[in-house]
C-alpha atoms as a PDB file:
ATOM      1  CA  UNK A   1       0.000   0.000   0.000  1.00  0.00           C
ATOM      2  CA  UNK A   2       1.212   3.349  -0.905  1.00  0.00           C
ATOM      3  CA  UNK A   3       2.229   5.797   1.956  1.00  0.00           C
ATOM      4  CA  UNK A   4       0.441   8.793   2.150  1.00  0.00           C
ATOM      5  CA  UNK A   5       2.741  11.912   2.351  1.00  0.00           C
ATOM      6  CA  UNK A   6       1.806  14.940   4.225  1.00  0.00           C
ATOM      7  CA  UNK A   7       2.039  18.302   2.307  1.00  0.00           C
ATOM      8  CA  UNK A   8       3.999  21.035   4.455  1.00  0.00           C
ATOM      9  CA  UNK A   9       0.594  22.667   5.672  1.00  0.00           C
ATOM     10  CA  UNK A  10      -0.605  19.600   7.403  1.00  0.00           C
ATOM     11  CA  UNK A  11       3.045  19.170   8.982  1.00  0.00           C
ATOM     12  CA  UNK A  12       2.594  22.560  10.252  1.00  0.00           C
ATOM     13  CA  UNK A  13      -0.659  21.781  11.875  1.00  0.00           C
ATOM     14  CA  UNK A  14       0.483  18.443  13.317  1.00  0.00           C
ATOM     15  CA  UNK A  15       3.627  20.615  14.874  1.00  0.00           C
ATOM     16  CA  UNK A  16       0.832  23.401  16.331  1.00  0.00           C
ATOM     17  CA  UNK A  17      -1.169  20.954  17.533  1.00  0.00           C
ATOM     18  CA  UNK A  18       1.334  19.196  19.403  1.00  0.00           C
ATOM     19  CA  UNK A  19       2.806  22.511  20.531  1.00  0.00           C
ATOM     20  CA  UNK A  20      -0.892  23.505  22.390  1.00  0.00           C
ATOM     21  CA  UNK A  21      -1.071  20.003  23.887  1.00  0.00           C
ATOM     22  CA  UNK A  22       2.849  20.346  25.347  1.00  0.00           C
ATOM     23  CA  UNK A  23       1.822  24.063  26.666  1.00  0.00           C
ATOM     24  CA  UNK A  24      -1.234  23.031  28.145  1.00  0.00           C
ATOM     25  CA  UNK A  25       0.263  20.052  29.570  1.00  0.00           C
ATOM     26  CA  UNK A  26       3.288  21.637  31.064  1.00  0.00           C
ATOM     27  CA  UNK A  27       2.346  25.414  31.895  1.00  0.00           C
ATOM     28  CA  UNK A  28       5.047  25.644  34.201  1.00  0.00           C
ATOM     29  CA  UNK A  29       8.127  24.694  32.124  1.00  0.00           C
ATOM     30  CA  UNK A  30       6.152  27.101  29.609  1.00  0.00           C
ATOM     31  CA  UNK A  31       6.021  29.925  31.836  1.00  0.00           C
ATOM     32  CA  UNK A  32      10.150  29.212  33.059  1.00  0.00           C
ATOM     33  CA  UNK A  33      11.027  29.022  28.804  1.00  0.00           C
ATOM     34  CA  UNK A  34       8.793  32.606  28.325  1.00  0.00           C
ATOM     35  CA  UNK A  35      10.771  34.201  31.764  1.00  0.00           C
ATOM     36  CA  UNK A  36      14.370  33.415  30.355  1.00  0.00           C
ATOM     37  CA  UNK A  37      13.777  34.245  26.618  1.00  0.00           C
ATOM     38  CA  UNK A  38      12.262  37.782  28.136  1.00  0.00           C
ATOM     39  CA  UNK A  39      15.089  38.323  30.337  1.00  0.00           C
ATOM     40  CA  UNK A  40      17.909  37.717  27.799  1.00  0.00           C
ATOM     41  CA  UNK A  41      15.579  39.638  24.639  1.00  0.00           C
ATOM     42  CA  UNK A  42      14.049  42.539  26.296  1.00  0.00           C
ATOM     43  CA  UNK A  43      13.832  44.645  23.369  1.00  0.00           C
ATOM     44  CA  UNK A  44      12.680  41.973  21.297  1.00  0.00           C
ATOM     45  CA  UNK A  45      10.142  41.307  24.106  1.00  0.00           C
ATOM     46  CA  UNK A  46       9.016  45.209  23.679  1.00  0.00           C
ATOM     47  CA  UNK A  47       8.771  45.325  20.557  1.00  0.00           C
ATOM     48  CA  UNK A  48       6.579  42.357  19.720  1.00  0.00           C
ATOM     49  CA  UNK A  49       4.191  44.187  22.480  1.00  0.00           C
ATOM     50  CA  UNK A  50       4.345  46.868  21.049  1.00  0.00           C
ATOM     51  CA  UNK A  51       3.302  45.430  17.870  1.00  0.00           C
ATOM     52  CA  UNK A  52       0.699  43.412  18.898  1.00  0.00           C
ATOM     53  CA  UNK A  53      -0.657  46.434  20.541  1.00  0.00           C
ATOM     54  CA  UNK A  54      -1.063  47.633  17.280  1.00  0.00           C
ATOM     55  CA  UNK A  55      -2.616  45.184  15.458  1.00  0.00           C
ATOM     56  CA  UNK A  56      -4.864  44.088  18.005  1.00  0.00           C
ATOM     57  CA  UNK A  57      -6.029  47.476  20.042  1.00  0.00           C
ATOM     58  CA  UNK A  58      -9.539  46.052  20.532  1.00  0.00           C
ATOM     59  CA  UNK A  59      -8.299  42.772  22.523  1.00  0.00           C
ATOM     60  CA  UNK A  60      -5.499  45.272  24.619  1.00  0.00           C
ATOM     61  CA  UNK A  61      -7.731  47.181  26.012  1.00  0.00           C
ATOM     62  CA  UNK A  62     -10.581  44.908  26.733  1.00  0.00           C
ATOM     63  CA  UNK A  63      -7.004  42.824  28.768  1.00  0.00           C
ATOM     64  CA  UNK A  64      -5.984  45.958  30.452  1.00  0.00           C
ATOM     65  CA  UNK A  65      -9.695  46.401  31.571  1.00  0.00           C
ATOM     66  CA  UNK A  66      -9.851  43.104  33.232  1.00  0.00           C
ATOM     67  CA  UNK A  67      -6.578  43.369  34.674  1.00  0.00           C
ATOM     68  CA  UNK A  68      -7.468  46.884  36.725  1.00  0.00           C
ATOM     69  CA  UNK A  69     -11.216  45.475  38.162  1.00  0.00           C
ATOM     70  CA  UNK A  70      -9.377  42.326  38.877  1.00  0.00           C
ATOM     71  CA  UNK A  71      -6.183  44.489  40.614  1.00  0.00           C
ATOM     72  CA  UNK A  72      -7.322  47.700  41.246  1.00  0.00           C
ATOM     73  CA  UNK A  73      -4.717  48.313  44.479  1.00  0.00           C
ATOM     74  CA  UNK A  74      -1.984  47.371  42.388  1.00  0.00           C
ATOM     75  CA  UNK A  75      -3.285  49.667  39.416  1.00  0.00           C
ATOM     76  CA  UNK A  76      -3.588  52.661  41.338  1.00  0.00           C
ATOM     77  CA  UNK A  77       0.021  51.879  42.666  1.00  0.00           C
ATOM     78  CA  UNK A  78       1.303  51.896  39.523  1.00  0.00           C
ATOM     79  CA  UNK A  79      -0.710  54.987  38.500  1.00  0.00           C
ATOM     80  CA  UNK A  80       0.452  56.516  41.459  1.00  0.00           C
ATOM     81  CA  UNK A  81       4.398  55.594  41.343  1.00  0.00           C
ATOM     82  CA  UNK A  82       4.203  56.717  37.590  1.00  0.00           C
ATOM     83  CA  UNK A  83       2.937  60.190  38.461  1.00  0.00           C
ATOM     84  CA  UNK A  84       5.631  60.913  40.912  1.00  0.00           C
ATOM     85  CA  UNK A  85       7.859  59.935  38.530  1.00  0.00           C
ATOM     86  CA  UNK A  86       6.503  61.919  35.120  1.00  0.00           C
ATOM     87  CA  UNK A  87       4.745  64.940  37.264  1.00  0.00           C
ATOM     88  CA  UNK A  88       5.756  67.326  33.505  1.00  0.00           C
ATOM     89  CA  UNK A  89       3.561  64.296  31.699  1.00  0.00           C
ATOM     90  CA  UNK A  90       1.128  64.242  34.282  1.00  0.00           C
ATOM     91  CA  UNK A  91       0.375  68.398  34.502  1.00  0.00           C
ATOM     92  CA  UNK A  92       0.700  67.910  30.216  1.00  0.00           C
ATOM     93  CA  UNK A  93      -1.921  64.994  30.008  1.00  0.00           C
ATOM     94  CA  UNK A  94      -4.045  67.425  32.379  1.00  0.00           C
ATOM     95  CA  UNK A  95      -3.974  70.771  30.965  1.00  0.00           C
ATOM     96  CA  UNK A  96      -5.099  68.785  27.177  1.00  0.00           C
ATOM     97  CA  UNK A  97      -7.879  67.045  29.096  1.00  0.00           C
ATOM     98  CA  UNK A  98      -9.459  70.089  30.405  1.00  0.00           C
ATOM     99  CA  UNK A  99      -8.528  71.950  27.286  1.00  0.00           C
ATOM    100  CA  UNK A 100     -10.655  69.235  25.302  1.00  0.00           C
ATOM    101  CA  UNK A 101     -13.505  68.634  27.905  1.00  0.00           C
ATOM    102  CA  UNK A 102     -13.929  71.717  29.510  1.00  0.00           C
ATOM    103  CA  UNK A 103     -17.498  71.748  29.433  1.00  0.00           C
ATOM    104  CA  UNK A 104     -17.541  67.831  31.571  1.00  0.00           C
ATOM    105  CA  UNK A 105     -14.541  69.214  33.642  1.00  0.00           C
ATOM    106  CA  UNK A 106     -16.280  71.815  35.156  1.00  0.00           C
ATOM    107  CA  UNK A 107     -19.108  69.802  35.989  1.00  0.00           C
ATOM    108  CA  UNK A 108     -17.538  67.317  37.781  1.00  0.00           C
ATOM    109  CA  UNK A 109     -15.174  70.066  39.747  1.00  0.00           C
ATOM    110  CA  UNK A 110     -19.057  71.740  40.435  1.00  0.00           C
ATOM    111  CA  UNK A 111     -20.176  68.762  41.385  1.00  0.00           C
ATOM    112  CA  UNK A 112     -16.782  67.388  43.464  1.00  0.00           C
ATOM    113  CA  UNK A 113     -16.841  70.704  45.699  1.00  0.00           C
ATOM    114  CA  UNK A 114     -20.501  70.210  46.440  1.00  0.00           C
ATOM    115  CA  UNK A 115     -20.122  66.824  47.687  1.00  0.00           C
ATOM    116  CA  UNK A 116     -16.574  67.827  49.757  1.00  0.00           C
ATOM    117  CA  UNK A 117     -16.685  71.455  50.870  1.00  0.00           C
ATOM    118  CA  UNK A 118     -14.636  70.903  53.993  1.00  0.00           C
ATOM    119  CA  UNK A 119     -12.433  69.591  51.911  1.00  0.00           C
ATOM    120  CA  UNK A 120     -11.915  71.744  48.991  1.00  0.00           C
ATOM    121  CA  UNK A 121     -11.996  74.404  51.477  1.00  0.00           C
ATOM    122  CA  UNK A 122      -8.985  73.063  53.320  1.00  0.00           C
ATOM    123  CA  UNK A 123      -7.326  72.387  49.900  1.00  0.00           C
ATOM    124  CA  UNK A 124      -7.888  76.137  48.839  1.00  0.00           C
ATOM    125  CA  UNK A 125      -6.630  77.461  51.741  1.00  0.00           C
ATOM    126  CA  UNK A 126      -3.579  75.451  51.594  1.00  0.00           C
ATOM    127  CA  UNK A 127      -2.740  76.342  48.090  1.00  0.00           C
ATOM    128  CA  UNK A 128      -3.247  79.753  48.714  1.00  0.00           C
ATOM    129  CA  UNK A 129      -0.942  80.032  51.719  1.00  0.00           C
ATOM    130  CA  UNK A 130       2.065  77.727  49.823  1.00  0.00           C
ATOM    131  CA  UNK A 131       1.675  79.887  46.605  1.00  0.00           C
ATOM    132  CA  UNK A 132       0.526  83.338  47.985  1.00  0.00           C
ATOM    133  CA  UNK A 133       2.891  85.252  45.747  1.00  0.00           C
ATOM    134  CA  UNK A 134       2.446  83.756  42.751  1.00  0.00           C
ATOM    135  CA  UNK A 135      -1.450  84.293  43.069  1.00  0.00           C
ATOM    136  CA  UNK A 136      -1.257  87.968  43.755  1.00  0.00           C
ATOM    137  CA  UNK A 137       1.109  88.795  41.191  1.00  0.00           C
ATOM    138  CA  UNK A 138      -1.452  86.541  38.731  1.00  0.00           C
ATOM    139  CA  UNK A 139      -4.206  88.578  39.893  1.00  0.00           C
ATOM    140  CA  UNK A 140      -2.574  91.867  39.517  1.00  0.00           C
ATOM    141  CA  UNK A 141      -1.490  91.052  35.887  1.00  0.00           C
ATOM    142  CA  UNK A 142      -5.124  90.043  34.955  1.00  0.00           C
ATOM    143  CA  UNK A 143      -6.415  93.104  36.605  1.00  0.00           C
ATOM    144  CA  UNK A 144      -3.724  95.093  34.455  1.00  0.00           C
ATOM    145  CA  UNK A 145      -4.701  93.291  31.798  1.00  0.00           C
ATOM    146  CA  UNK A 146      -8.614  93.750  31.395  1.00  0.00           C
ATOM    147  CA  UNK A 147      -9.260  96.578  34.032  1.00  0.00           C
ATOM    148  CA  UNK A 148     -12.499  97.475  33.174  1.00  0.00           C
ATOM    149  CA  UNK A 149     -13.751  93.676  32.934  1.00  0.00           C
ATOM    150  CA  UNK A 150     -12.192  92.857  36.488  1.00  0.00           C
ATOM    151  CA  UNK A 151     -13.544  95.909  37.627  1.00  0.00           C
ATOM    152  CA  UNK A 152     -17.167  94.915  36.747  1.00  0.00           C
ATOM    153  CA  UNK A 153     -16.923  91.394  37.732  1.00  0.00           C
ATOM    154  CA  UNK A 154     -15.847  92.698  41.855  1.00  0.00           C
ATOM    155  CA  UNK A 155     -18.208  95.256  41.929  1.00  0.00           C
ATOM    156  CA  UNK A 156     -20.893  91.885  40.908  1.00  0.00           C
ATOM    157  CA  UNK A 157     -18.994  90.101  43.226  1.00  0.00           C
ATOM    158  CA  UNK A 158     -19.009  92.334  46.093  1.00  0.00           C
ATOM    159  CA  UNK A 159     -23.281  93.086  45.474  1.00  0.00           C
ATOM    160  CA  UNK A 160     -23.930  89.291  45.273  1.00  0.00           C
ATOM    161  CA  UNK A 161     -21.415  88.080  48.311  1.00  0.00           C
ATOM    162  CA  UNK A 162     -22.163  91.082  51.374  1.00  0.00           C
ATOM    163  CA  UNK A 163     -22.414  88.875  53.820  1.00  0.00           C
ATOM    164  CA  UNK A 164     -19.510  86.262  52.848  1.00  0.00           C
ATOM    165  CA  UNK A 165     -17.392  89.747  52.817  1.00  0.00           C
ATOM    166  CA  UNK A 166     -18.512  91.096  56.146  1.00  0.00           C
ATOM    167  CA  UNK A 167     -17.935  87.558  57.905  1.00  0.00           C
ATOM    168  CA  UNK A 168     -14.105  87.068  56.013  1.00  0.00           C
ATOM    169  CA  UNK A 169     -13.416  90.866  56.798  1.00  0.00           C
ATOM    170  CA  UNK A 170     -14.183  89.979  60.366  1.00  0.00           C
ATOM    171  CA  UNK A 171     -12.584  87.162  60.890  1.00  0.00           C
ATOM    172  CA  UNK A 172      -9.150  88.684  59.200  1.00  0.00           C
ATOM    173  CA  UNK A 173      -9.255  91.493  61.918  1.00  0.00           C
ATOM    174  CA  UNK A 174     -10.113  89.135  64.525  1.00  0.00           C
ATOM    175  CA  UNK A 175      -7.300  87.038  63.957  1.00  0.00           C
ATOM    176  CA  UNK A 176      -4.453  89.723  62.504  1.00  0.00           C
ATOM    177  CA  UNK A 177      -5.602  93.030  64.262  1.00  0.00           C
ATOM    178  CA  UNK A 178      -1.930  94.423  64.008  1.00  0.00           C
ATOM    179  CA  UNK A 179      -1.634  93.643  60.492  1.00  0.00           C
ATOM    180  CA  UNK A 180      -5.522  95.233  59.835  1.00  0.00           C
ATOM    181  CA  UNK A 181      -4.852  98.279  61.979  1.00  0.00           C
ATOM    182  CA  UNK A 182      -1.547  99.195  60.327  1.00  0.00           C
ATOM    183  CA  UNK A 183      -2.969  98.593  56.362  1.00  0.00           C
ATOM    184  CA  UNK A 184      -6.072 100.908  57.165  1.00  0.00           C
ATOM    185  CA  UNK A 185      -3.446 103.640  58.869  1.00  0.00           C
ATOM    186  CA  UNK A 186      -2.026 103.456  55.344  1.00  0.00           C
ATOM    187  CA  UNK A 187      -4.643 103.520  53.525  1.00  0.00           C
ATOM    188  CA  UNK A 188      -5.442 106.646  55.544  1.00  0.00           C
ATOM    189  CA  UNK A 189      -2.533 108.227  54.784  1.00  0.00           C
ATOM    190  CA  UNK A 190      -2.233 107.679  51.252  1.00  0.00           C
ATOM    191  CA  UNK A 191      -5.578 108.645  50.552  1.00  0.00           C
ATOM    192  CA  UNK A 192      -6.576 111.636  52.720  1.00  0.00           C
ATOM    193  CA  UNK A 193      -9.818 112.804  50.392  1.00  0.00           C
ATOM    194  CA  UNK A 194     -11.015 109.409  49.812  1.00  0.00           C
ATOM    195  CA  UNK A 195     -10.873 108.709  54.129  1.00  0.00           C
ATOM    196  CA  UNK A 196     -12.816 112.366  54.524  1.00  0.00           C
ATOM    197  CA  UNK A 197     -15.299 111.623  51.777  1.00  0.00           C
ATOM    198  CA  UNK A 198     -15.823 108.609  53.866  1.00  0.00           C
ATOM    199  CA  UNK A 199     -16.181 109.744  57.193  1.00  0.00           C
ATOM    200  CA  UNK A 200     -18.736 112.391  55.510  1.00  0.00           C
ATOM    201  CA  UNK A 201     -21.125 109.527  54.203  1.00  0.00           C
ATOM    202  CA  UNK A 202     -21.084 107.623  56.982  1.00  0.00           C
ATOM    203  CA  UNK A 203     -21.816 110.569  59.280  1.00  0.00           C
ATOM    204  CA  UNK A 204     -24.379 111.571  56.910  1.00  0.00           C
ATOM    205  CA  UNK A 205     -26.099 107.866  56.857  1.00  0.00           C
ATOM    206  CA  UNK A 206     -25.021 107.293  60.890  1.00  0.00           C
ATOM    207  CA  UNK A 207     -25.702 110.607  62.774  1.00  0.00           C
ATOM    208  CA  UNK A 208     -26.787 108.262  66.343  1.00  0.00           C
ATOM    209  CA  UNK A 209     -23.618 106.423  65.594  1.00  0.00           C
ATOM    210  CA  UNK A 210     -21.370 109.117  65.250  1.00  0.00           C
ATOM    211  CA  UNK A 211     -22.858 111.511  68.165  1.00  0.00           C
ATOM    212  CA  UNK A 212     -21.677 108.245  70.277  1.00  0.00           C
ATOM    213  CA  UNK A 213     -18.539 107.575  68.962  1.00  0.00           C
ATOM    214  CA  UNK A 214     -17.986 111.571  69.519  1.00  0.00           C
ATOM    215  CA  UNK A 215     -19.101 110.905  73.636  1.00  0.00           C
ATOM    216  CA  UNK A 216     -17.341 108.219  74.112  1.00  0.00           C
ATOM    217  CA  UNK A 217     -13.899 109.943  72.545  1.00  0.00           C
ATOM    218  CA  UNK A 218     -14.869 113.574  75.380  1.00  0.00           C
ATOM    219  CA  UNK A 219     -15.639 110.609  77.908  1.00  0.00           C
ATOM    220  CA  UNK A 220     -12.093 109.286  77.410  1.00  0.00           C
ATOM    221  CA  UNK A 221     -10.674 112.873  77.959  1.00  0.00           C
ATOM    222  CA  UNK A 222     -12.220 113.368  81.176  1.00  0.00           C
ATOM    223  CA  UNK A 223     -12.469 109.915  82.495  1.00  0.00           C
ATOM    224  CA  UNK A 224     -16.106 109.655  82.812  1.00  0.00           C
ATOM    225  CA  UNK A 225     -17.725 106.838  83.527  1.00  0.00           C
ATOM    226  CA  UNK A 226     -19.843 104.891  81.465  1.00  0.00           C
ATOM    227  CA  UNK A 227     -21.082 104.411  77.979  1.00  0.00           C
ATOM    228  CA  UNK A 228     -24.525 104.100  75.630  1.00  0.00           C
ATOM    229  CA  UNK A 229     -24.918 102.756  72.136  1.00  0.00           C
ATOM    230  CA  UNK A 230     -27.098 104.110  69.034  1.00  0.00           C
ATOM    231  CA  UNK A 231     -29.888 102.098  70.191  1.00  0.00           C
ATOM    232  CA  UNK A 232     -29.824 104.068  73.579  1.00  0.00           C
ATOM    233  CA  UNK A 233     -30.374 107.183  71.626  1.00  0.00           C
ATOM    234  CA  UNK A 234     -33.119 105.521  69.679  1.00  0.00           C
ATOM    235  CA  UNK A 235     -34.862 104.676  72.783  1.00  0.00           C
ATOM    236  CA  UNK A 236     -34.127 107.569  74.625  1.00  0.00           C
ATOM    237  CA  UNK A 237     -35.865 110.010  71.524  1.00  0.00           C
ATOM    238  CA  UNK A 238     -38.954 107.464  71.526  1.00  0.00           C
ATOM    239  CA  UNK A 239     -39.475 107.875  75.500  1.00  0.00           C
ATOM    240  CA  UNK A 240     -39.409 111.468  75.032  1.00  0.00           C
ATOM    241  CA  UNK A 241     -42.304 111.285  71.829  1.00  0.00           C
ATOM    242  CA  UNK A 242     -39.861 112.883  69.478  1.00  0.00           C
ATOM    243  CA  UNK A 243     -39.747 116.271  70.862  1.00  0.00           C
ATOM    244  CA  UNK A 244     -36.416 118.593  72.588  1.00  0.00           C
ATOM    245  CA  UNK A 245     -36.334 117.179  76.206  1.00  0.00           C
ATOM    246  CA  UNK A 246     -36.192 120.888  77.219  1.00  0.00           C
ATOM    247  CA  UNK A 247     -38.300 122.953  75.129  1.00  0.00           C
ATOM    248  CA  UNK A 248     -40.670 120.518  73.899  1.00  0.00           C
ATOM    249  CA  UNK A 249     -40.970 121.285  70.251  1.00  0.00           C
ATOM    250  CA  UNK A 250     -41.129 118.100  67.292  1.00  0.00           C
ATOM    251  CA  UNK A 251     -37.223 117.332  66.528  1.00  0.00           C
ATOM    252  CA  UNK A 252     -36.131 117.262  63.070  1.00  0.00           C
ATOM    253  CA  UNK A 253     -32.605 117.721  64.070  1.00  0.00           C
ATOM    254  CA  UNK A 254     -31.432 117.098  67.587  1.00  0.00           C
ATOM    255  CA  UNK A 255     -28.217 116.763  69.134  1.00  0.00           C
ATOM    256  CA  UNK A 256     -27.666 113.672  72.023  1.00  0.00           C
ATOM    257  CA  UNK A 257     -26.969 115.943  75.208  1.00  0.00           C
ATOM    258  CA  UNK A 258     -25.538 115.339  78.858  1.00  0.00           C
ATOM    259  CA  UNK A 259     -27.639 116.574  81.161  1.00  0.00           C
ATOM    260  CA  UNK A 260     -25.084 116.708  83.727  1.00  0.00           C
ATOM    261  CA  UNK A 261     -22.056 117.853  81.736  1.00  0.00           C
ATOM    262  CA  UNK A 262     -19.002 115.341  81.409  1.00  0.00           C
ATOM    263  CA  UNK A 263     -16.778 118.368  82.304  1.00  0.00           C
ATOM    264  CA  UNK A 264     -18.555 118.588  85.570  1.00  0.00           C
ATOM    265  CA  UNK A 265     -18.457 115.352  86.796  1.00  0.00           C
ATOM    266  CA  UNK A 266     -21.655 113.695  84.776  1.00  0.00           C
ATOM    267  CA  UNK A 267     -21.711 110.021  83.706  1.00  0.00           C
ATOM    268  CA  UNK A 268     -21.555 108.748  79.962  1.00  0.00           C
ATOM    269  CA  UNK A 269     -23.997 106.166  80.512  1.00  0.00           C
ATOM    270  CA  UNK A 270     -27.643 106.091  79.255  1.00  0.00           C
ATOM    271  CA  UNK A 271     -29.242 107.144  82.337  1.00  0.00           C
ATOM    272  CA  UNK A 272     -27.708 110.636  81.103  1.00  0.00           C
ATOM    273  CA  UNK A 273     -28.147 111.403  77.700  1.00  0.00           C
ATOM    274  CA  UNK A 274     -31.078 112.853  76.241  1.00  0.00           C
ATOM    275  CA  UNK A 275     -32.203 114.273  72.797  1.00  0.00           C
ATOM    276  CA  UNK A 276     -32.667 117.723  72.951  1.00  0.00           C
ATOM    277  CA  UNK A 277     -33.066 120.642  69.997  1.00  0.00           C
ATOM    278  CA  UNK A 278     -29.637 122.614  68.592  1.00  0.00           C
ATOM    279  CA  UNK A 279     -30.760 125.959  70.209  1.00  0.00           C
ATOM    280  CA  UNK A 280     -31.432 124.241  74.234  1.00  0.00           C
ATOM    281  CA  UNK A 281     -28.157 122.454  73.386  1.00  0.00           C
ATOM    282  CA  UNK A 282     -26.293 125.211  72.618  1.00  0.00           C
ATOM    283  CA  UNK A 283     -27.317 127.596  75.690  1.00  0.00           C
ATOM    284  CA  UNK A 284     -27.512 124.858  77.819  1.00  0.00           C
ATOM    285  CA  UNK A 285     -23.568 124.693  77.585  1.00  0.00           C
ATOM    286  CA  UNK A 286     -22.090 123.581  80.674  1.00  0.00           C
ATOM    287  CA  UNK A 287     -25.056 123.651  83.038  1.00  0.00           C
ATOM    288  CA  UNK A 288     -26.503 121.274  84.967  1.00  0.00           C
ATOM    289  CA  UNK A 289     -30.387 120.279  83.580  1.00  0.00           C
ATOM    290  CA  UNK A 290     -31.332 122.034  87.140  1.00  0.00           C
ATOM    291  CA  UNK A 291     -29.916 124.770  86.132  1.00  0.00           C
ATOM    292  CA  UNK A 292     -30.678 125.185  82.408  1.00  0.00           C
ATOM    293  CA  UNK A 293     -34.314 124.653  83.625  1.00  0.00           C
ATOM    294  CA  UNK A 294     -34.306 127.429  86.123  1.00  0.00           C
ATOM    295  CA  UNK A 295     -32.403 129.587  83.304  1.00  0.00           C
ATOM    296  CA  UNK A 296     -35.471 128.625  81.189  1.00  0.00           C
ATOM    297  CA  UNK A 297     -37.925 129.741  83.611  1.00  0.00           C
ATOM    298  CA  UNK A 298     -36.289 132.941  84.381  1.00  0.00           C
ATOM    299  CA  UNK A 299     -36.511 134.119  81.021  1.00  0.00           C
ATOM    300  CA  UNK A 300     -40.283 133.189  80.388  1.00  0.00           C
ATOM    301  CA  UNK A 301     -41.053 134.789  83.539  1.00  0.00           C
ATOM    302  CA  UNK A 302     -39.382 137.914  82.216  1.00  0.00           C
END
């Protein structure tokens, strides 16, 4: 009988064949032969990666995704060792990211600081004390930059945020009063009209405020004792029904009064003030309310 010869395809077969049967038979001599043909060919070893990579980009990454849900400690170890070791790669890859998604980016930032305000506000205030410098001289060369657009979008800022302002303003002078006092001294010096245009509108809009910042500045000279607020003024014109403690005509002006004199001895304190008219205030000078009121009646009698 004739013997059948095998063309060189079959013979390849038969050799693959037998090769899966030996591998799957003996993974462990398989896996020693793969180690030391990798360690003495590296580059080889890289390159047919590489290659593969290539050709087969569906299968790699579907491989790498199993591999990081089946190791995700060691994955973000290696993510992590990689990005202390390429930090210019890193901040690269990052800047194109957000330059490409910006519209996602800030949503999830939005949504990140929502979820972790404690957080981001520790963060913040971190990078802000590290890199204080470099943020004001960033901010000044914006504001140089687009002056009139800055401009607009504090004055917004300011409108929309009072009471954010008033709470960081007062927690800056709690906490650096030496620091607060000597940038508004200044400030005051520098800009002399600017500080008496100020002064002018807030005495305009505060007259109770500033007749009792006014008492308690004579009170200091002459050691009185004692001290009232705005709202003792505002009480003490409403007890009288809005007319000159003296004279009893309707105040439109009136000017907070002592009726015993500071000069002479009288108290600061609310028990003592009262609202009277310019004209009683003015002759009252530095009598007693005994003796303004006989003064009074002296004259009508005459």
């Amino acid at each position: 009988m004739k013997k059948q010869v095998s063309t060189p395809e079959e013979k390849r077969e038969k050799k693959r064949a037998a090769d899966v049967k030996w591998r799957r038979e003996n993974p462990e001599k398989v896996r020693e032969s793969q180690a030391k043909w990798r360690s003495k060919n590296p580059e080889k070893q890289r390159a047919g990666i590489a290659k593969w990579h290539l050709e087969n980009p569906e299968k790699h990454r579907a491989s790498v995704a199993k591999w990081r849900r089946e190791n995700p400690d060691k994955h973000r170890a290696n993510v992590a060792k990689w990005r202390r070791e390429n930090p210019e790669k890193v901040r690269a890859a990052t800047a194109k990211y957000k330059r490409e998604n910006a519209e996602s980016t800030h949503a999830y930032q939005a949504k990140y600081s929502r979820e972790n305000r404690e957080k981001e506000r520790v963060r913040v205030e971190k990078y802000r004390h590290v890199n204080r410098v470099e943020i004001n001289a960033r901010a000044a060369k914006r504001y140089l930059e687009n002056t009139e657009k800055e401009r607009a979008r504090r004055i917004k800022y300011r409108r929309e945020n009072v009471e954010i302002i008033r709470t960081k303003a007062a927690k800056r002078r709690r906490e650096n009063p030496e620091k607060v006092r000597a940038a508004d001294a200044k400030w005051r010096r520098e800009n002399p009209e600017k500080m008496r245009a100020h002064q002018a509108k807030y005495q305009r809009a505060n007259p109770e405020k500033f007749v009792v910042k006014s008492h308690l500045r004579r009170a200091r000279v002459v050691t009185a004792p004692g001290k009232h607020t705005a709202t003792d003024v505002k009480k003490q014109l409403a007890a009288q029904g809005g007319v000159c403690f003296y004279c009893s005509i309707p105040l439109t002006k009136y000017h907070v009064e002592h009726k015993t004199p500071l000069c002479r001895g009288g108290s600061n304190g609310p028990e003592n003030i009262v609202c009277a008219c310019p004209t009683c205030n003015l002759r009252k000078g530095k009598l007693t309310e005994e003796e303004f009121r006989a003064k009074l009646a002296q004259k009508k009698a005459a």
